[in-house]
C-alpha atoms as a PDB file:
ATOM      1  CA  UNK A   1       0.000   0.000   0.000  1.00  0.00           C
ATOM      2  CA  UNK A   2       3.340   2.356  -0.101  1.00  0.00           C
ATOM      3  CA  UNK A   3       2.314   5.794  -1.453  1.00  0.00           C
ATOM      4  CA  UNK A   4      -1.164   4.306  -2.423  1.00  0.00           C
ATOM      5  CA  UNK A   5      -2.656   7.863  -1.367  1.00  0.00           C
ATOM      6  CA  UNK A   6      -0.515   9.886  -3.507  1.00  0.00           C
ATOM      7  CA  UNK A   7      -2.518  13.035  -4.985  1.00  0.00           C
ATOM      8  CA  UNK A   8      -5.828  12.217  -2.085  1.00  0.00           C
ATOM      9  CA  UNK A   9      -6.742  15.056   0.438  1.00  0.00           C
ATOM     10  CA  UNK A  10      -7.815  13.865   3.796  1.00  0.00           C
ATOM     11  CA  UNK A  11      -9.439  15.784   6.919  1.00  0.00           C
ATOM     12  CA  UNK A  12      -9.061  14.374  10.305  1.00  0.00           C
ATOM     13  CA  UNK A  13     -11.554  16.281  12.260  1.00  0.00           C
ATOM     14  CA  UNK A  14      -9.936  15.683  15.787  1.00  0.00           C
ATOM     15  CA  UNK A  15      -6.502  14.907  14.717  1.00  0.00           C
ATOM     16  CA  UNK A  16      -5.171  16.223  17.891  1.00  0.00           C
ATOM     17  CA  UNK A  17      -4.057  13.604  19.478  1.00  0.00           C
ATOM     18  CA  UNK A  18      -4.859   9.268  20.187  1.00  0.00           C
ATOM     19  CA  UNK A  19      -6.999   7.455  17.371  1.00  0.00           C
ATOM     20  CA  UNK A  20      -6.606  11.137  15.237  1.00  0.00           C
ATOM     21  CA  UNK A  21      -3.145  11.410  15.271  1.00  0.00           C
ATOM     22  CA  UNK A  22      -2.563   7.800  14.311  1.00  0.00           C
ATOM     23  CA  UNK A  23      -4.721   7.860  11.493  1.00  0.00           C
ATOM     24  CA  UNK A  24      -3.333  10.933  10.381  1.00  0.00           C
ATOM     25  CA  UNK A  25       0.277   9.770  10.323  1.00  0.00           C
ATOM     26  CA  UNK A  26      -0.533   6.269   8.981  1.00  0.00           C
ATOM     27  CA  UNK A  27      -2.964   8.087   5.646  1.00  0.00           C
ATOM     28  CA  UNK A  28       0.529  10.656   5.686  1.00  0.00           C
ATOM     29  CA  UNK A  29       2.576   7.561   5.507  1.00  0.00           C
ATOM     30  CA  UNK A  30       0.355   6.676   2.323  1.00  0.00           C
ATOM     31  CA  UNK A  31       1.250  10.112   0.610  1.00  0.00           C
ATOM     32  CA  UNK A  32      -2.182  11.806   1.409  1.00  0.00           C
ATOM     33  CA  UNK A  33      -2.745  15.221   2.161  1.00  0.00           C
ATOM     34  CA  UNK A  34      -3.979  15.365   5.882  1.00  0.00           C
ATOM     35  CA  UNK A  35      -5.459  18.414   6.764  1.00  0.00           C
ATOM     36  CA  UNK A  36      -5.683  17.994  10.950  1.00  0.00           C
ATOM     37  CA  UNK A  37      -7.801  19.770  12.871  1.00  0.00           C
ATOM     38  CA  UNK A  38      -8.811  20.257  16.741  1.00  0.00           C
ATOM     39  CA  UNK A  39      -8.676  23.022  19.398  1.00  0.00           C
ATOM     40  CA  UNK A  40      -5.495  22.509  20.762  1.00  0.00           C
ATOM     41  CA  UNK A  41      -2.406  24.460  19.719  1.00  0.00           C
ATOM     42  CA  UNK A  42       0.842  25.250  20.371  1.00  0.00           C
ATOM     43  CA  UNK A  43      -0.044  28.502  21.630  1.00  0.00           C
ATOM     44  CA  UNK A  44      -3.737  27.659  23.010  1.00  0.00           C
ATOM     45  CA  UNK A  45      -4.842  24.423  25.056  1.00  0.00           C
ATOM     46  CA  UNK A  46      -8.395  23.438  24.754  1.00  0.00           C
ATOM     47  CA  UNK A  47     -10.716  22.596  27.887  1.00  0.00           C
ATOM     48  CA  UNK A  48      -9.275  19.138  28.031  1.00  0.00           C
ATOM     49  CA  UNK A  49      -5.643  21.269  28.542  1.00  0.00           C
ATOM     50  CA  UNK A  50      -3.244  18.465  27.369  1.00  0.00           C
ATOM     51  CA  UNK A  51      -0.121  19.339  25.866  1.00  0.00           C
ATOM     52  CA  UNK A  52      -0.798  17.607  22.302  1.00  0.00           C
ATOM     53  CA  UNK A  53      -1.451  19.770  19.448  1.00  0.00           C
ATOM     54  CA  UNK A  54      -2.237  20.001  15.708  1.00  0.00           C
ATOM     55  CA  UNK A  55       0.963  21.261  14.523  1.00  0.00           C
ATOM     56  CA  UNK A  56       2.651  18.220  16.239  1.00  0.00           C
ATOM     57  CA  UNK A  57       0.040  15.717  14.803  1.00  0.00           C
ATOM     58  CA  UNK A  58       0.809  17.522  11.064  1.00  0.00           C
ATOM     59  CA  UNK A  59       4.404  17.355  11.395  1.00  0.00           C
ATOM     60  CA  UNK A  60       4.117  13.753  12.309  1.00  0.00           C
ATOM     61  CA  UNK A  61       2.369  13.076   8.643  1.00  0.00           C
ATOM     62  CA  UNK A  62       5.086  15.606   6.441  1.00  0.00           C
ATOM     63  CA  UNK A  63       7.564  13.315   8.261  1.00  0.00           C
ATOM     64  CA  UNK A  64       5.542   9.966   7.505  1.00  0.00           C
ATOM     65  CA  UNK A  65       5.967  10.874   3.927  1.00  0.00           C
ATOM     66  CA  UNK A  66       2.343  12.738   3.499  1.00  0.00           C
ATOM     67  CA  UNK A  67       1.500  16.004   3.646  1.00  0.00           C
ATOM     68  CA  UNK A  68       0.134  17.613   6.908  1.00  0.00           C
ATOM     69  CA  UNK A  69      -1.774  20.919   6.738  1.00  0.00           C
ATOM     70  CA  UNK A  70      -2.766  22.002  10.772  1.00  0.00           C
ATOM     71  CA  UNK A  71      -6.156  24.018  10.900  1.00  0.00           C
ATOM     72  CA  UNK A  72      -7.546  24.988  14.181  1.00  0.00           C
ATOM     73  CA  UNK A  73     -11.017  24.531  14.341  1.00  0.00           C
ATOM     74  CA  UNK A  74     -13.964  23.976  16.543  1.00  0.00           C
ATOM     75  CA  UNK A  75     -15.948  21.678  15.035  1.00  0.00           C
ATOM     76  CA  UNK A  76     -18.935  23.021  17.437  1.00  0.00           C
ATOM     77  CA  UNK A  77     -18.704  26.506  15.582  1.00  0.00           C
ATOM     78  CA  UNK A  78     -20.402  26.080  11.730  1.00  0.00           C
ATOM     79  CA  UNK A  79     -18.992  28.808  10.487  1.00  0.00           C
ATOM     80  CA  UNK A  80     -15.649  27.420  11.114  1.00  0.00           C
ATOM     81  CA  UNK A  81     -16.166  24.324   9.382  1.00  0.00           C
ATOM     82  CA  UNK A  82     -17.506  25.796   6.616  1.00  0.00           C
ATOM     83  CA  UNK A  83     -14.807  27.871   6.337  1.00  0.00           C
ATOM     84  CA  UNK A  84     -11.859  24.699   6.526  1.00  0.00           C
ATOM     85  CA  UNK A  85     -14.042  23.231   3.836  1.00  0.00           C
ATOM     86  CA  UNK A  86     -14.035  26.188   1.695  1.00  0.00           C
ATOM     87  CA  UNK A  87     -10.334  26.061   2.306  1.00  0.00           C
ATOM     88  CA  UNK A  88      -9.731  22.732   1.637  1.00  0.00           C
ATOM     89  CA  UNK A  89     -11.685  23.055  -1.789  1.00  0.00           C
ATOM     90  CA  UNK A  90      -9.585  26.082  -3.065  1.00  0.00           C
ATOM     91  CA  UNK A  91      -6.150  24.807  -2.394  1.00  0.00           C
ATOM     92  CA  UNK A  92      -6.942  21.339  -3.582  1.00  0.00           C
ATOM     93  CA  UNK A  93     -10.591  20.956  -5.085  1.00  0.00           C
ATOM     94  CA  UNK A  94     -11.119  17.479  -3.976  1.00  0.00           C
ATOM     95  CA  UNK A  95     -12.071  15.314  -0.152  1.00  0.00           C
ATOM     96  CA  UNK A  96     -11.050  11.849  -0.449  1.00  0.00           C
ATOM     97  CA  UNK A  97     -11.101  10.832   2.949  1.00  0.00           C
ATOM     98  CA  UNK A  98     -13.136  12.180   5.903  1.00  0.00           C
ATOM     99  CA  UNK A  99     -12.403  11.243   9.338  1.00  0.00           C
ATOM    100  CA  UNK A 100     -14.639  12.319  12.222  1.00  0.00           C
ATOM    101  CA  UNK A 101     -12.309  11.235  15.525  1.00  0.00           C
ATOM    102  CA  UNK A 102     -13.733  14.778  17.130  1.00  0.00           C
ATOM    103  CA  UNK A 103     -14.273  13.679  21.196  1.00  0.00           C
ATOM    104  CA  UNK A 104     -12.812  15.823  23.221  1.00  0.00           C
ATOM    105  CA  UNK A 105     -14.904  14.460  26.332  1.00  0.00           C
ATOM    106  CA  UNK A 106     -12.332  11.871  28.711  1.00  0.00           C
ATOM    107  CA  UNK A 107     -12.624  14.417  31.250  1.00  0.00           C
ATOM    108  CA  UNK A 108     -16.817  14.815  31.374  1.00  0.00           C
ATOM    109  CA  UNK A 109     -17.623  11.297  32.398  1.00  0.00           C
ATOM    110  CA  UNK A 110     -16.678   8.825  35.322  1.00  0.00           C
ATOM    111  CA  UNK A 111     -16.887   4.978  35.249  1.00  0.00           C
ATOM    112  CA  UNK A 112     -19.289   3.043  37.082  1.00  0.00           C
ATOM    113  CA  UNK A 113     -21.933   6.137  37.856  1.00  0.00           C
ATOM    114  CA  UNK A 114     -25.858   6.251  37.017  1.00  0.00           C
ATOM    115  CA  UNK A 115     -27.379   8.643  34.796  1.00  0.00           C
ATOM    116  CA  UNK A 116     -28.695  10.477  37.941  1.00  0.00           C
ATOM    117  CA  UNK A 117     -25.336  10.419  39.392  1.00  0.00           C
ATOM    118  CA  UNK A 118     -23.429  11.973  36.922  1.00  0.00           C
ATOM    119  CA  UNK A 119     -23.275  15.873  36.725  1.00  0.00           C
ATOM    120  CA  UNK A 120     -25.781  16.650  33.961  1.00  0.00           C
ATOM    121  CA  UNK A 121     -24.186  19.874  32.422  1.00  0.00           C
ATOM    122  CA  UNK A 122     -21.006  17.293  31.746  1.00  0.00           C
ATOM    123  CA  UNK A 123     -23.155  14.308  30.048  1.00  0.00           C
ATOM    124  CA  UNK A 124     -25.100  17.182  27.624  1.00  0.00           C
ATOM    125  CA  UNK A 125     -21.520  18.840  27.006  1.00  0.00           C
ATOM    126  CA  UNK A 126     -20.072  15.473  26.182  1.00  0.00           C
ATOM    127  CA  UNK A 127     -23.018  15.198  23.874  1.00  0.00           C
ATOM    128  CA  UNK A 128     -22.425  18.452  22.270  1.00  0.00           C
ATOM    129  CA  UNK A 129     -18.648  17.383  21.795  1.00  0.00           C
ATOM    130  CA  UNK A 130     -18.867  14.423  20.608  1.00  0.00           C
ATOM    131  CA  UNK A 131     -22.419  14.428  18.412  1.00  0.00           C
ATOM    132  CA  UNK A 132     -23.384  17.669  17.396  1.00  0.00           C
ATOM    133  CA  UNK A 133     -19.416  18.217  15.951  1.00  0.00           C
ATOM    134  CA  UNK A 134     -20.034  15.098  13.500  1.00  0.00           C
ATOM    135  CA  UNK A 135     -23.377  16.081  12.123  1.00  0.00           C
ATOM    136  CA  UNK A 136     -21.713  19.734  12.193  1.00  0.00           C
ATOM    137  CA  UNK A 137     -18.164  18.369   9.585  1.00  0.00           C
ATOM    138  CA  UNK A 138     -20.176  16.282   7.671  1.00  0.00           C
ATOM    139  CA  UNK A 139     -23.011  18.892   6.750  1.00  0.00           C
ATOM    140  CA  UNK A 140     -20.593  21.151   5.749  1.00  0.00           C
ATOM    141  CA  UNK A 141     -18.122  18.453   4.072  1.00  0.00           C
ATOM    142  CA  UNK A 142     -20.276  16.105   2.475  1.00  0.00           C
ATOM    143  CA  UNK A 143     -21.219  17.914  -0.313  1.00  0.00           C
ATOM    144  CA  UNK A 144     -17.094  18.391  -1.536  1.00  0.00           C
ATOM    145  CA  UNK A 145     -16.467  14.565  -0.516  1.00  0.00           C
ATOM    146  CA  UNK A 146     -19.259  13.552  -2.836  1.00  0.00           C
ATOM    147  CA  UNK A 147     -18.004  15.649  -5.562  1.00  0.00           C
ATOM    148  CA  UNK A 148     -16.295  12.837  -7.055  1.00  0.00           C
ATOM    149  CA  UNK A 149     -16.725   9.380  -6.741  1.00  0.00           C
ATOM    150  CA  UNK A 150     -15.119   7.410  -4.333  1.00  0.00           C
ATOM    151  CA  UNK A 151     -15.356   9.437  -1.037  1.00  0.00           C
ATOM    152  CA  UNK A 152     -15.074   7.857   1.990  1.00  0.00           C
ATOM    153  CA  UNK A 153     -16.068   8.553   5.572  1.00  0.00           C
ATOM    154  CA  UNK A 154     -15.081   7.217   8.536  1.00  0.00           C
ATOM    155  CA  UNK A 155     -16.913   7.527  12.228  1.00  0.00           C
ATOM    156  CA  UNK A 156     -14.818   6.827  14.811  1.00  0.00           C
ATOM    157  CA  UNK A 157     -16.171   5.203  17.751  1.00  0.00           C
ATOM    158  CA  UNK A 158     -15.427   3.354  20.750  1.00  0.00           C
ATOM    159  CA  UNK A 159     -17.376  -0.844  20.116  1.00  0.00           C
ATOM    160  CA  UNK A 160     -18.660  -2.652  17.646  1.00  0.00           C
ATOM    161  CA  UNK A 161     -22.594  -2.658  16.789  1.00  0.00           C
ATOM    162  CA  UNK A 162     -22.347  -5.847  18.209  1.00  0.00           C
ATOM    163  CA  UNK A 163     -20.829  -5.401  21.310  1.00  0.00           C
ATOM    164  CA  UNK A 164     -22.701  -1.848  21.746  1.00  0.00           C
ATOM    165  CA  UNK A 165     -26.029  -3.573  21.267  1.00  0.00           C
ATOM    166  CA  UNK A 166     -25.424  -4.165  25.376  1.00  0.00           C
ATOM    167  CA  UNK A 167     -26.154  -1.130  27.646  1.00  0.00           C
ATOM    168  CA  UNK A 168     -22.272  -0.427  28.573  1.00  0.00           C
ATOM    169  CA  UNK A 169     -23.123   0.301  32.433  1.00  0.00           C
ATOM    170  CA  UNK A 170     -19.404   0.717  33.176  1.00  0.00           C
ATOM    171  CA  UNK A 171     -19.116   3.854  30.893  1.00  0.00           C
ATOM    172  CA  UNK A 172     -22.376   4.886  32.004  1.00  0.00           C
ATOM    173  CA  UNK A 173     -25.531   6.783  30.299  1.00  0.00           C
ATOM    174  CA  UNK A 174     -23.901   9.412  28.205  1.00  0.00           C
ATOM    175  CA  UNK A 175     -20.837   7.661  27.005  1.00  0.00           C
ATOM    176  CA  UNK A 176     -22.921   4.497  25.807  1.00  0.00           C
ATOM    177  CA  UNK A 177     -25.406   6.566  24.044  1.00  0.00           C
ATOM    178  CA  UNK A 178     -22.669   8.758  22.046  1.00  0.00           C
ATOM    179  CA  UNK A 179     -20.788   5.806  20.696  1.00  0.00           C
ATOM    180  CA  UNK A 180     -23.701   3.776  20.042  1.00  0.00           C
ATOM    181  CA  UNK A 181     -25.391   6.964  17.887  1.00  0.00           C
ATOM    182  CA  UNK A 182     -22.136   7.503  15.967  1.00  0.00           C
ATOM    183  CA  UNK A 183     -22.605   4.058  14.652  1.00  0.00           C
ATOM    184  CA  UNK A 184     -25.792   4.833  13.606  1.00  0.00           C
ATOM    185  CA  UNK A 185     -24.446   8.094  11.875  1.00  0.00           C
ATOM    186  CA  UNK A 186     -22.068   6.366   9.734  1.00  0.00           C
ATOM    187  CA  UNK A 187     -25.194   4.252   8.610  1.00  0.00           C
ATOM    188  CA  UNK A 188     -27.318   7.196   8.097  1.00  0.00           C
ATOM    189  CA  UNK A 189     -24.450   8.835   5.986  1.00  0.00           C
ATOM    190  CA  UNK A 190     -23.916   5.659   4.291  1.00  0.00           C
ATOM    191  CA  UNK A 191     -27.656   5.729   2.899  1.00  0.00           C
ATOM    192  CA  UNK A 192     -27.289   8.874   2.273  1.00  0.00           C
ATOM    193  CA  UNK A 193     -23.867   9.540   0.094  1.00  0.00           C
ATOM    194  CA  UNK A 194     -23.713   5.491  -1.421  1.00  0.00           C
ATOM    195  CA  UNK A 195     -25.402   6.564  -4.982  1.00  0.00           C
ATOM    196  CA  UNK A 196     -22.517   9.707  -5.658  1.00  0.00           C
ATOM    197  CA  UNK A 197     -20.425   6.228  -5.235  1.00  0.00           C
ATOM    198  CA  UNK A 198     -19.392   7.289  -1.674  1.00  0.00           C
ATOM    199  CA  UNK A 199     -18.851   5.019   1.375  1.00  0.00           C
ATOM    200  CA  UNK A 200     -19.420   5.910   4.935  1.00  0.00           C
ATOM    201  CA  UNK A 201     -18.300   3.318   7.684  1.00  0.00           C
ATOM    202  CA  UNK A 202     -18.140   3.228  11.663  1.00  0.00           C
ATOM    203  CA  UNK A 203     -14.409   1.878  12.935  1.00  0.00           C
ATOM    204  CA  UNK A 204     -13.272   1.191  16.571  1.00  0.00           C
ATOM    205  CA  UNK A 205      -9.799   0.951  17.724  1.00  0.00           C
ATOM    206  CA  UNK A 206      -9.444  -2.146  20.926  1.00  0.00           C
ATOM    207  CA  UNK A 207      -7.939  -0.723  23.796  1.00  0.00           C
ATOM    208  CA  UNK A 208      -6.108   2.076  22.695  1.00  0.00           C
ATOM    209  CA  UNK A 209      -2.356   3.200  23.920  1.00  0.00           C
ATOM    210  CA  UNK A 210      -3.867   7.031  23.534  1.00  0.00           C
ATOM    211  CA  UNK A 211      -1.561   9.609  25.091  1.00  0.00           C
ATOM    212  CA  UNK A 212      -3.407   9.984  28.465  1.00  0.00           C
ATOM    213  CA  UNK A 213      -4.118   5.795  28.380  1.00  0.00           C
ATOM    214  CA  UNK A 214      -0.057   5.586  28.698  1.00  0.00           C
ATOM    215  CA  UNK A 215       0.057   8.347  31.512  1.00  0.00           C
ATOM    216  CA  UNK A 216      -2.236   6.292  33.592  1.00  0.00           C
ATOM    217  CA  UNK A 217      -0.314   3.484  33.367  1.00  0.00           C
ATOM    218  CA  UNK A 218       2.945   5.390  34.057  1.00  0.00           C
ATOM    219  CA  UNK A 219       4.729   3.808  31.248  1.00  0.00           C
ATOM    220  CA  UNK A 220       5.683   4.777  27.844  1.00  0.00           C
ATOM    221  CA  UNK A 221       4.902   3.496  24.475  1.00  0.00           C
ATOM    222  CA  UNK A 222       8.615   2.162  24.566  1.00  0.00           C
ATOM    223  CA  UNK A 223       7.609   0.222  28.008  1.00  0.00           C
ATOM    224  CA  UNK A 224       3.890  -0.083  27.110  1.00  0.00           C
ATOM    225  CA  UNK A 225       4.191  -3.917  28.277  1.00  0.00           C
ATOM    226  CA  UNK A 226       4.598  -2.653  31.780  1.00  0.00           C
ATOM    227  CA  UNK A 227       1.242  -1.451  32.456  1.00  0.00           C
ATOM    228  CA  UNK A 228       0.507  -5.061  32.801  1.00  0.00           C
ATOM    229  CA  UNK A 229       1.637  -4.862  35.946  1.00  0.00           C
ATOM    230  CA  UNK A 230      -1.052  -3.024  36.843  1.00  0.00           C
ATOM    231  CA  UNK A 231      -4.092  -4.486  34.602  1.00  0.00           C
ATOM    232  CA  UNK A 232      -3.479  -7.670  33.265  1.00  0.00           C
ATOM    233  CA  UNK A 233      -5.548  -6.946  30.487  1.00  0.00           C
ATOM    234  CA  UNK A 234      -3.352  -4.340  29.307  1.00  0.00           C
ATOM    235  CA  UNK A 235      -1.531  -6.580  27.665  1.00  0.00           C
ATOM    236  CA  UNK A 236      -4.127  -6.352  24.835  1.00  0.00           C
ATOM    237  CA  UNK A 237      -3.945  -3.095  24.459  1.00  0.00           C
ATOM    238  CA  UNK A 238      -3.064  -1.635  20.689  1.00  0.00           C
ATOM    239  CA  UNK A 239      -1.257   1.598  19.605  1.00  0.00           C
ATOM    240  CA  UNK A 240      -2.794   4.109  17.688  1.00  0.00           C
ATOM    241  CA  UNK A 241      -1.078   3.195  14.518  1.00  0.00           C
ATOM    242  CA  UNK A 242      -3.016   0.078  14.588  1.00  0.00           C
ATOM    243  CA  UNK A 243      -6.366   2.136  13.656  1.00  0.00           C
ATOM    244  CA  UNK A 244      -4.472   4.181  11.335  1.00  0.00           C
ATOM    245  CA  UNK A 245      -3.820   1.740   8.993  1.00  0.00           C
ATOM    246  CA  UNK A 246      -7.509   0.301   9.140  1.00  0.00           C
ATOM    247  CA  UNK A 247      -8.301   3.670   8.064  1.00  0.00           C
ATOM    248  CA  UNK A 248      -5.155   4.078   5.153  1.00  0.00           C
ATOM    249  CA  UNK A 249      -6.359   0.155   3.922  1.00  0.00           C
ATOM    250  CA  UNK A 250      -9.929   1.029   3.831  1.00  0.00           C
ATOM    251  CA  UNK A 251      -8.738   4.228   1.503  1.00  0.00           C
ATOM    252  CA  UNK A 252      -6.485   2.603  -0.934  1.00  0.00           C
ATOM    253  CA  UNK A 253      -8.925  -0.137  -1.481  1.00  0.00           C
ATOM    254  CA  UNK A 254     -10.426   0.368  -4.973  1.00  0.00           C
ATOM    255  CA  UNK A 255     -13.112  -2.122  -3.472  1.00  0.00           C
ATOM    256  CA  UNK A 256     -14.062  -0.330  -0.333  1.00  0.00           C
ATOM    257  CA  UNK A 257     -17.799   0.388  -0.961  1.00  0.00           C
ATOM    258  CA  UNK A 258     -18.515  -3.216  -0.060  1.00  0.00           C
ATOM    259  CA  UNK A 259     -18.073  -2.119   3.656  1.00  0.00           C
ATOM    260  CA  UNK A 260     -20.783   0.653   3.192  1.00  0.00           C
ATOM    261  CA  UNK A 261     -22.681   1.075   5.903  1.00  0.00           C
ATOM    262  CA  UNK A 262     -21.112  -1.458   8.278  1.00  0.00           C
ATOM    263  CA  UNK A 263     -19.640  -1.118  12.003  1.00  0.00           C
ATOM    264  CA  UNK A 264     -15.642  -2.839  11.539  1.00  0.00           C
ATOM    265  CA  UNK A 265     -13.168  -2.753  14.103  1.00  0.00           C
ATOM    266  CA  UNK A 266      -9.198  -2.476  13.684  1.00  0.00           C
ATOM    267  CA  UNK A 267      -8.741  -5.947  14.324  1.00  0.00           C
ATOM    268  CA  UNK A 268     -11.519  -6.953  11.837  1.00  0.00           C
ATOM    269  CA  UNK A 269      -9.817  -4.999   9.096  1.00  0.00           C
ATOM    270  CA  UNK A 270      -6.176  -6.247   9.475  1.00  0.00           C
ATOM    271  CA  UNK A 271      -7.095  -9.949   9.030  1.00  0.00           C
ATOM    272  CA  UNK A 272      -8.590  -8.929   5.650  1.00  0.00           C
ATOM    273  CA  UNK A 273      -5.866  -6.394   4.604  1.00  0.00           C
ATOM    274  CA  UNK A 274      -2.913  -8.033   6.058  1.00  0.00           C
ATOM    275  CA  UNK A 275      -1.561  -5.067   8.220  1.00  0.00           C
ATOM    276  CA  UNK A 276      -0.009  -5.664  11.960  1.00  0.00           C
ATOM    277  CA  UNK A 277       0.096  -3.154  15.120  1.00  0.00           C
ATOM    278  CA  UNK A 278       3.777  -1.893  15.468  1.00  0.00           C
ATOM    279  CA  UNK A 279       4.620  -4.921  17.330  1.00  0.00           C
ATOM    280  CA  UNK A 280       3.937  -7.079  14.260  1.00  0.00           C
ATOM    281  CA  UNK A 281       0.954  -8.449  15.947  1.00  0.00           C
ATOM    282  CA  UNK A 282      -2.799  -8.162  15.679  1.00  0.00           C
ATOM    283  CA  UNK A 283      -4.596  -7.461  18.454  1.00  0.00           C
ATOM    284  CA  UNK A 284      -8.130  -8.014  18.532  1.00  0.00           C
ATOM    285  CA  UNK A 285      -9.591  -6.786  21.889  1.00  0.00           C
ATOM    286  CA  UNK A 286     -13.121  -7.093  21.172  1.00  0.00           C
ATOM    287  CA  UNK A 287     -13.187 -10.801  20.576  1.00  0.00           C
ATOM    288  CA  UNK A 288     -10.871 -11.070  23.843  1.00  0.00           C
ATOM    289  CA  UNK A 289     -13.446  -9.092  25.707  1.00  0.00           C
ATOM    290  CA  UNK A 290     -16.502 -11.181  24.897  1.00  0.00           C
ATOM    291  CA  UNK A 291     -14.209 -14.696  25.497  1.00  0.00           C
ATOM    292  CA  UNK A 292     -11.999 -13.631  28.695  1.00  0.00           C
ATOM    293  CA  UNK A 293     -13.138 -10.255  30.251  1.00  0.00           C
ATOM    294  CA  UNK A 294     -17.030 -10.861  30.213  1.00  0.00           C
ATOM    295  CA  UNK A 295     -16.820 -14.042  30.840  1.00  0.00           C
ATOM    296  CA  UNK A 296     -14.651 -13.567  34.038  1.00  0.00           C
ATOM    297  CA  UNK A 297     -11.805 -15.577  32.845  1.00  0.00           C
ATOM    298  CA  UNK A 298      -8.255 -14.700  33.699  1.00  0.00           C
ATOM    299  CA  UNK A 299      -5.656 -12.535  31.574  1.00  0.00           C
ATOM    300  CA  UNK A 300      -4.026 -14.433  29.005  1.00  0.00           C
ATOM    301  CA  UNK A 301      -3.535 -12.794  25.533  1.00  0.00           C
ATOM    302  CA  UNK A 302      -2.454 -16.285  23.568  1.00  0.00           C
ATOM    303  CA  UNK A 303      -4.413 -16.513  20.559  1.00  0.00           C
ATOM    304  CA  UNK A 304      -5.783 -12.728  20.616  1.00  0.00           C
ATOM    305  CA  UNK A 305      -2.781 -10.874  19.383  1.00  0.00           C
END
């Protein structure tokens, strides 16, 4: 798939940082254009005040062997969507690929608390974040992705249909409803876009080696292993490369309308497309959570990476 992107413009709305900044640098590595967006820059933090930004997430793709083009934008303000996309189609007159990894929310919801227990403002900002920011990019982006044929679009989301069809009472209220509806966006977009020869798709990463996932295990992505130590499970979990090439295979593939519509998961992907995690392994955390964390079983990766 080496340079299979050459000449395609991408947007990664919520590039930032975790699943974003992956896919970013994996569709760079493929010789796209990556135009990344978020709120968080090198001279302004955004409420989640981490120190990842958009320029670093571009320079990561111009180094990958892609182009990366940093916008800020809050993809909660239409006017500055509309503007990126008016932006995008003057300097290069053509969406290929459109990501929507916008989030933005780890710090609005708590594990293991009721709907009535959670602060409400929070769970309707966390809808706001992570909703209203989709339906805002791909109102305003559709219509240049659909241009030409071949447009893809990709919600990101945390589960499979399958697994999501189970209330998720560990994330709670809000954070089950907003991953379960942006599966049911990428189906609504997929209806919607498929005769302009367009394909929409919902993908999940497995347990993802994100920035702030690393920090809570104290380790590094060098010394990822060692966060074992403190979850067993850990040991499943994938970096954020992993979803970036689901995303660059599901570009380059001349055949990808055939997924239209459907909720696929990293691991899903690499067993048809032949890609690995950085490790060389593939790691497929939703099939190890149904067989060994559901079902109460102890930690023991063999045959799931």
């Amino acid at each position: 798939m080496s340079r299979a992107l050459t000449g395609k413009t991408a947007l990664v709305a919520g590039g930032t940082r975790g699943a974003g900044r992956g896919i970013a640098a994996e569709l760079g590595a493929a010789g796209a254009t990556v135009y990344v967006t978020g709120r968080s820059t090198r001279s302004q933090r955004s409420e989640m005040d981490r120190p990842e930004t958009i320029e670093d997430t571009a320079d990561l793709v111009t180094a990958a062997g892609g182009e990366g083009i940093a916008v800020r934008v809050d993809h909660l303000v239409p006017d500055e969507v509309a503007a990126l996309v008016r932006r995008i189609d003057e300097e290069r007159g053509r969406l290929d690929v459109l990501v929507n990894d916008i989030w933005g929310s780890d710090h609005l919801f708590q594990f293991g608390q009721r709907l009535w227990e959670q602060p409400l403002d929070d769970g309707l900002r966390m809808f706001r974040l992570a909703l209203d920011t989709h339906a805002i990019t791909s109102h305003h982006a559709l219509p240049l992705l659909i241009r030409e044929p071949g447009g893809l679009v990709v919600e990101m989301t945390d589960g499979t249909a399958e697994y999501n069809a189970k209330y998720r009472k560990e994330c709670g209220y809000f954070y089950d409803i907003v991953k379960t509806a942006v599966i049911r966006m990428a189906l609504a977009q997929s209806e919607e876009i498929a005769s302009y020869g367009a394909t929409a798709v919902a993908l999940t990463p497995g347990w993802l080696r994100s920035e702030a996932m690393l920090e809570h295990f104290g380790v590094t992505e060098a010394t990822w292993r060692d966060g074992a130590a403190k979850d067993p499970h850990f040991a499943m979990a994938e970096s954020p490369a992993f979803v970036g090439r689901a995303v660059a295979a599901l570009a380059a593939d001349p055949d990808r309308h055939r997924w239209n519509g459907q909720s696929l998961s990293s691991a899903g992907l690499s067993r048809v497309y032949g890609f690995t995690d950085i490790d060389g392994s593939r790691p497929d955390m939703w099939r190890y959570i149904a067989e060994v964390v559901d079902a109460g079983r102890p930690a023991d990766v063999t045959g799931y990476r």
